[in-house]
Protein backbone atom coordinates (compact mmCIF):
# COMPACT_ATOMS: atom_id res chain seq x y z
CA UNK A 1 112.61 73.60 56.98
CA UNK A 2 112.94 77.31 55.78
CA UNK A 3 113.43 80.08 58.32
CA UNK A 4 112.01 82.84 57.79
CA UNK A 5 113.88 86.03 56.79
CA UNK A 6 111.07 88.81 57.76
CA UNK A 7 109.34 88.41 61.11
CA UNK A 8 106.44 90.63 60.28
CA UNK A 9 104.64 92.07 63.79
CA UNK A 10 100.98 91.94 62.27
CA UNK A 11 99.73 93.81 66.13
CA UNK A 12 102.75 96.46 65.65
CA UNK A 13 101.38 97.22 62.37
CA UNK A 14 97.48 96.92 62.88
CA UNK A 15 97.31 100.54 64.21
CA UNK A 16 95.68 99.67 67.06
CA UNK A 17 95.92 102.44 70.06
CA UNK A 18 96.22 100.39 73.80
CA UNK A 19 94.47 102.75 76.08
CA UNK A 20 95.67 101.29 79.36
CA UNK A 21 93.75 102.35 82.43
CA UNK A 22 96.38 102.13 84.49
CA UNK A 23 97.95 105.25 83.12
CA UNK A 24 94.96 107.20 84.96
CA UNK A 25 95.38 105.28 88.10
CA UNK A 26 95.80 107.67 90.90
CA UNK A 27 98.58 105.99 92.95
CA UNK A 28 98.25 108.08 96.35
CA UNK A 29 97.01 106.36 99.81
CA UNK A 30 92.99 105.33 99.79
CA UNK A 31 91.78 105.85 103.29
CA UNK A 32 88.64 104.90 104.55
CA UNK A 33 87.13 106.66 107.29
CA UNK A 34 84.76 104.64 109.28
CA UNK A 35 82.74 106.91 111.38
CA UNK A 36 81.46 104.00 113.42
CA UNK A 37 84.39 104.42 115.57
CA UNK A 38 83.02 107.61 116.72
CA UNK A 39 79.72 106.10 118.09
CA UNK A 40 78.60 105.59 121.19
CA UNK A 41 78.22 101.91 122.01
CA UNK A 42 78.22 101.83 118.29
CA UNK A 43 74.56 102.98 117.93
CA UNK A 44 73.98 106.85 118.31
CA UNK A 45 76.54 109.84 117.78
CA UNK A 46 76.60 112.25 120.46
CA UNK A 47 77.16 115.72 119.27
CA UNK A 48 79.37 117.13 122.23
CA UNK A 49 81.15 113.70 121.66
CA UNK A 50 81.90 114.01 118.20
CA UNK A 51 82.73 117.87 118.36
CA UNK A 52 85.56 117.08 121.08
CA UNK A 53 87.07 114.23 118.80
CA UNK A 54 86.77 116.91 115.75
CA UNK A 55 89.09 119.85 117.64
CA UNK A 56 91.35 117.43 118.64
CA UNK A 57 91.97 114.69 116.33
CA UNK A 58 95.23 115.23 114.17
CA UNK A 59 93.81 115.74 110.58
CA UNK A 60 97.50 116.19 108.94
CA UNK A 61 97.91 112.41 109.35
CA UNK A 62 95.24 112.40 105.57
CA UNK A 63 97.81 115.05 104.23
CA UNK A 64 97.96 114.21 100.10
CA UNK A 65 95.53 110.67 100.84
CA UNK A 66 92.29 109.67 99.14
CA UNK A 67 89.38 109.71 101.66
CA UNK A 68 86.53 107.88 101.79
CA UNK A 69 83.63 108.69 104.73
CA UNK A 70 81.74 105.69 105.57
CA UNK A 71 79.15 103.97 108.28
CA UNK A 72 79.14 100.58 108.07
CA UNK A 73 77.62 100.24 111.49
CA UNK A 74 73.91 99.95 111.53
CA UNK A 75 73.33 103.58 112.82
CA UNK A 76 71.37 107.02 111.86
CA UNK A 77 74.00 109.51 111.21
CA UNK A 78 73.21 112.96 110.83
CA UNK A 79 74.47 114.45 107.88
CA UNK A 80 76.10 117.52 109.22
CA UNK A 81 79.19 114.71 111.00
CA UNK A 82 79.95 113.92 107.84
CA UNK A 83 80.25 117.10 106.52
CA UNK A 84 81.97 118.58 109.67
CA UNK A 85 84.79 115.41 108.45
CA UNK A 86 85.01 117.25 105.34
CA UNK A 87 85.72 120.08 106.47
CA UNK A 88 88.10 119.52 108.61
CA UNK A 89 89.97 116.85 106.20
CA UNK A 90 89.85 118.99 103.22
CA UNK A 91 92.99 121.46 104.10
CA UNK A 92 94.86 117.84 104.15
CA UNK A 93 93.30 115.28 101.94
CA UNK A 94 93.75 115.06 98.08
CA UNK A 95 90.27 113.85 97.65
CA UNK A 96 87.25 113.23 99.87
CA UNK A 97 84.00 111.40 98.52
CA UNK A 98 81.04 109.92 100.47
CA UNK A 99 81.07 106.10 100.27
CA UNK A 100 83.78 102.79 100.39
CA UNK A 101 86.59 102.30 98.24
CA UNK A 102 85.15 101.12 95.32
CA UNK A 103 83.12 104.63 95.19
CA UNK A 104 86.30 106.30 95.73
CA UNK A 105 88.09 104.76 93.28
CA UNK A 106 84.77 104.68 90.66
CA UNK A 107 85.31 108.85 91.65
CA UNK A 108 88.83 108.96 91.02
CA UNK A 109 88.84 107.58 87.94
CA UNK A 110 85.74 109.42 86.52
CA UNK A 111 87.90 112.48 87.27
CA UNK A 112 90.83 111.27 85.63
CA UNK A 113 89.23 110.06 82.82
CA UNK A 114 87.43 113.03 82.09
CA UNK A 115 90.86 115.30 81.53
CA UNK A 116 91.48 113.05 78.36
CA UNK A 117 90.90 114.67 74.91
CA UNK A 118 88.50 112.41 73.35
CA UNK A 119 88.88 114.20 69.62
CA UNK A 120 92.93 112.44 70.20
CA UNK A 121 91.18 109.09 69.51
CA UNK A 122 88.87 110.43 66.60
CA UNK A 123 88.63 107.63 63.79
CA UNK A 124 91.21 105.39 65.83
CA UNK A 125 91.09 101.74 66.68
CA UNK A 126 91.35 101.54 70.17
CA UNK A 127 92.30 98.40 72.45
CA UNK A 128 91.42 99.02 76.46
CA UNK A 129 93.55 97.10 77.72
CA UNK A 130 92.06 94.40 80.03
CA UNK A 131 93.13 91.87 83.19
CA UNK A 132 95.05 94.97 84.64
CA UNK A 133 95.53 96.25 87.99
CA UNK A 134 92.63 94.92 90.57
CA UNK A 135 92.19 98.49 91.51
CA UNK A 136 90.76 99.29 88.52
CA UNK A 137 87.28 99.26 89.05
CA UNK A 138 84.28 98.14 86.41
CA UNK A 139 82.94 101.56 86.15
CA UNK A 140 86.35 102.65 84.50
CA UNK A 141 86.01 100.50 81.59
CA UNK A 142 82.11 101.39 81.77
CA UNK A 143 83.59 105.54 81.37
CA UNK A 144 86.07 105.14 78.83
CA UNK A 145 83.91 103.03 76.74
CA UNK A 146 80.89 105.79 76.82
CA UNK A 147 83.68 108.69 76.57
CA UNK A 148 85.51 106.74 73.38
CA UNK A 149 82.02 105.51 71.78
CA UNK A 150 81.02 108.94 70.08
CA UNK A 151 84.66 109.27 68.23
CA UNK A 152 86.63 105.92 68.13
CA UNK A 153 86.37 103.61 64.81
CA UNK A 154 86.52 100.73 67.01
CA UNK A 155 86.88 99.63 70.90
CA UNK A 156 87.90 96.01 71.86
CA UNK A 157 88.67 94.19 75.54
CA UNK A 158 91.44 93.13 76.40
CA UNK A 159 95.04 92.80 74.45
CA UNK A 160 96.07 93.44 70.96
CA UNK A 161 96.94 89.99 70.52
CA UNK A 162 93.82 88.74 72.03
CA UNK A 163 90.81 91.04 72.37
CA UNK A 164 87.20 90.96 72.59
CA UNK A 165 85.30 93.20 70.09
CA UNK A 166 83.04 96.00 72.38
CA UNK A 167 82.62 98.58 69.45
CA UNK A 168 82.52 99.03 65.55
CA UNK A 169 81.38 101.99 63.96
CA UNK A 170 79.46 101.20 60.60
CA UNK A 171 79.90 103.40 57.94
């Protein structure tokens, strides 16, 4: 049996770019802030209530954190609570968006992702890499693929030994 001499790495040399969307992961705490803790019996907020807990609750504790406000109790909340959470989070927090975690994290990477220069990928056969962190949310792979789309000469799914074509430009 012959060895061979010259192992040739055919994915080294394809010039395939990995975009990895793990690089744009923001790795600071996610918080979610359930205001249903702040209702009374769990169904109604009462303003003088809520106003009390605002002044004194300790705010510094969401100091460089990723918020997100929520309800998940079956309630009517007036608007202006969660804005007055906001507020008073905002001096602290790194980020604060309206929704759960996966909207916080759909947020964070939009963000993120839209800091990139696209024209660095112009003509360029790109790889997103796939089966990565489980914090990397759907929508992520749903922005970089309509950010990329316009310039890229190709996108595929998943690994540059294995991937799933997503995108080729015809020319």
């Amino acid at each position: 049996m012959d060895i061979q001499e010259n192992i040739v790495n055919k994915v080294a040399s394809s010039g395939l770019i990995t975009f990895n969307l793990e690089d744009y992961l923001d790795k600071s705490d996610r918080i979610l802030y359930d205001i249903k803790d702040n209702l009374f019996h769990g169904l109604i907020l009462k303003e003088q209530d809520f106003r009390a807990f605002v002044k004194e609750h300790d705010w510094t504790q969401y100091q460089d954190k990723n918020v997100a406000i929520t309800c998940t109790a079956d309630a009517i909340v007036p608007t202006w609570a969660y804005m007055l959470l906001a507020n008073k989070m905002k001096p602290y927090a790194k980020e604060i968006v309206f929704g759960d975690l996966n909207t916080l994290d759909t947020i964070l990477f939009a963000k993120s992702l839209a800091k990139i220069n696209v024209e660095d990928f112009a003509g360029q056969r790109v790889v997103v890499k796939g089966c990565a962190n489980p914090l990397i949310p759907v929508s992520a792979y749903v922005e970089v693929t309509a950010l990329l789309t316009p310039v890229v000469k190709s996108i595929m799914y998943g690994e540059p030994c294995s991937t799933v074509p997503i995108f080729k430009r015809k020319d």
